[in-house]
Protein backbone atom coordinates (compact mmCIF):
# COMPACT_ATOMS: atom_id res chain seq x y z
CA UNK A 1 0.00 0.00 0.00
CA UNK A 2 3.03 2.34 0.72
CA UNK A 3 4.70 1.53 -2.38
CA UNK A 4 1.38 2.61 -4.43
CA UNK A 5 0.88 5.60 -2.49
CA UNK A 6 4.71 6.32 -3.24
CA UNK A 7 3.98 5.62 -7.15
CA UNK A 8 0.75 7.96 -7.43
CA UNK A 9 2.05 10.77 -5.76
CA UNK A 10 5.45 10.35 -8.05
CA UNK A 11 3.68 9.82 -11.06
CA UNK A 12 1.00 12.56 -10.53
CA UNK A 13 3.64 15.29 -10.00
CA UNK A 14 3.28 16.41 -6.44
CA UNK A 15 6.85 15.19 -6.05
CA UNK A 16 9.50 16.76 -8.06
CA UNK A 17 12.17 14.31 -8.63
CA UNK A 18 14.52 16.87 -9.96
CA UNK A 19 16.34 17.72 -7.16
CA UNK A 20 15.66 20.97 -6.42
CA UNK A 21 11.76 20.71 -4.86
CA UNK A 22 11.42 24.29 -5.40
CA UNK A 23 9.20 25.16 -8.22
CA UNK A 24 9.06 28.36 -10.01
CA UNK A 25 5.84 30.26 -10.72
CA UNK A 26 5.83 30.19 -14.72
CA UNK A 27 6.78 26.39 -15.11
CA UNK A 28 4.03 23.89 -14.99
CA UNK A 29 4.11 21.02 -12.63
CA UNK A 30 1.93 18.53 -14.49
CA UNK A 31 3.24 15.22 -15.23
CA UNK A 32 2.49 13.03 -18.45
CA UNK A 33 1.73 10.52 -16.63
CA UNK A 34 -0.71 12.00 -13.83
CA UNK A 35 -3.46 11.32 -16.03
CA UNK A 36 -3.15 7.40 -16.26
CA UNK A 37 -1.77 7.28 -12.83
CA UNK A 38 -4.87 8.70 -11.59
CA UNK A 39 -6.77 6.28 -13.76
CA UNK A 40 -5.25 3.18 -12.40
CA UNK A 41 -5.22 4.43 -8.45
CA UNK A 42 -9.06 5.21 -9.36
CA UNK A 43 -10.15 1.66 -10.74
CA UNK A 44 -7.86 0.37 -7.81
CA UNK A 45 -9.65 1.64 -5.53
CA UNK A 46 -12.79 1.37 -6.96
CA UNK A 47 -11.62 -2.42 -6.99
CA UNK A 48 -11.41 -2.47 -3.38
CA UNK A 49 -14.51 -0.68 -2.32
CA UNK A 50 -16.26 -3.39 -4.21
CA UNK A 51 -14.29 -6.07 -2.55
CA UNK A 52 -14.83 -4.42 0.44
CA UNK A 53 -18.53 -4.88 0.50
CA UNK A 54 -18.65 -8.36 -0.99
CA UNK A 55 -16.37 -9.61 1.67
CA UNK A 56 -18.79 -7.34 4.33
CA UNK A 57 -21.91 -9.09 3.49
CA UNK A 58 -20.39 -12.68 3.22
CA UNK A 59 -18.75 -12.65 6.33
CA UNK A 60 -20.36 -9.40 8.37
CA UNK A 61 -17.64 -7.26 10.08
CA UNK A 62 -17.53 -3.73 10.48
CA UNK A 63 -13.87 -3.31 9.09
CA UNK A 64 -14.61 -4.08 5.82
CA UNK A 65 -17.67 -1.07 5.78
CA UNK A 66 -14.69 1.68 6.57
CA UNK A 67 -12.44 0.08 4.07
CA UNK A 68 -15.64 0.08 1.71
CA UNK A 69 -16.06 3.46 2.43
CA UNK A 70 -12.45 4.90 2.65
CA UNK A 71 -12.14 2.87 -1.08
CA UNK A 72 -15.22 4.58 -2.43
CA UNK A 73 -14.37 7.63 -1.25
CA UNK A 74 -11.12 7.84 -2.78
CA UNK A 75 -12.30 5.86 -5.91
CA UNK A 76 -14.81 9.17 -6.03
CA UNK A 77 -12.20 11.70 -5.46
CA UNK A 78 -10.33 10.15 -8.26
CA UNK A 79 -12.66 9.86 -10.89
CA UNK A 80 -13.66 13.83 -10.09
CA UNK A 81 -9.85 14.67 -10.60
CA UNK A 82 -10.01 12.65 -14.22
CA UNK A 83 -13.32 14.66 -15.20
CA UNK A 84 -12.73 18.14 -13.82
CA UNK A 85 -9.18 18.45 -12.98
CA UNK A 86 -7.69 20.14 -16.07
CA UNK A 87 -10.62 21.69 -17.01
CA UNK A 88 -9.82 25.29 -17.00
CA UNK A 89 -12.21 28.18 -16.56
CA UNK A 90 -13.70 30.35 -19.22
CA UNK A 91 -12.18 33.63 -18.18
CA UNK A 92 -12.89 37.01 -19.58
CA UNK A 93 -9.57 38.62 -20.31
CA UNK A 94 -11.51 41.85 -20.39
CA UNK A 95 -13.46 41.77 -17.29
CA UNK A 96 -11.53 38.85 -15.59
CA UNK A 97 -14.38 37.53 -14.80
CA UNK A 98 -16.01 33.69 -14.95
CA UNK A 99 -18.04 33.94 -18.81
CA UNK A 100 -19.87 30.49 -17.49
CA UNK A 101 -22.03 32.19 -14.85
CA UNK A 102 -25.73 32.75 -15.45
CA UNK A 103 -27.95 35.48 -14.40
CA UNK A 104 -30.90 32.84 -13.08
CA UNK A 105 -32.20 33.05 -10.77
CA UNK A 106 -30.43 36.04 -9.29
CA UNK A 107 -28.40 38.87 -11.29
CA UNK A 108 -24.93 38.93 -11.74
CA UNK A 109 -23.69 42.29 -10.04
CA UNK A 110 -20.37 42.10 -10.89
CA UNK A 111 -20.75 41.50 -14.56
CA UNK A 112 -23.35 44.74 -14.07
CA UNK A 113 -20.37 46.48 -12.10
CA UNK A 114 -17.63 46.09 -14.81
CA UNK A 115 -19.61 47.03 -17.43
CA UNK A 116 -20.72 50.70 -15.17
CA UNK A 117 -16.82 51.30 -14.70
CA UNK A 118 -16.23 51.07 -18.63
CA UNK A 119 -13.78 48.20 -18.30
């Protein structure tokens, strides 16, 4: 379990194996591989959590509900970092604001506010 944890947060870029750790403000961090890291640490998981239960309802101890749960919970966290986790924002480079926000069912007073100043 170490040694996957180790590989995952290697492979996903939170660990610079460089040398240096620090990181600079204008490089990225992302790692090619993060993506299919994440992929395989999700459908492990996901693997577990299913195990989990089966072996809960076959042989009826509590342990294997928090692993179940722990599992599915990271299974979930992971398979929200694959859909939504380089999706960037639609930002306005005039107003700097998000272009994806709606006006229903309230208004959108900054929007209103920019365009009063003139920006």
């Amino acid at each position: 379990m170490l040694a996957l944890g180790l590989v995952v947060v290697i492979h996903s870029g939170s660990l610079s194996l460089a040398g240096n750790g620090a990181t600079t403000e204008g490089t990225s961090t992302h790692s090619p591989y993060a993506d299919a890291t994440i992929l395989v640490s999700t459908l492990y998981h996901a693997s577990v959590a299913f195990y989990c239960y089966g072996r809960y309802h076959w042989t009826g101890h509590t342990a294997y509900t928090v692993g179940c749960l722990g599992s599915a919970a990271l299974a979930s966290f992971g398979l929200w970092c694959l859909m939504f986790a380089g999706d960037k924002g639609r930002i306005s480079k005039r107003t700097g604001f998000d272009k994806n926000t709606s006006g229903f069912p309230f208004k959108n007073s900054e929007s209103y506010r920019a365009k009063k100043k003139g920006i």
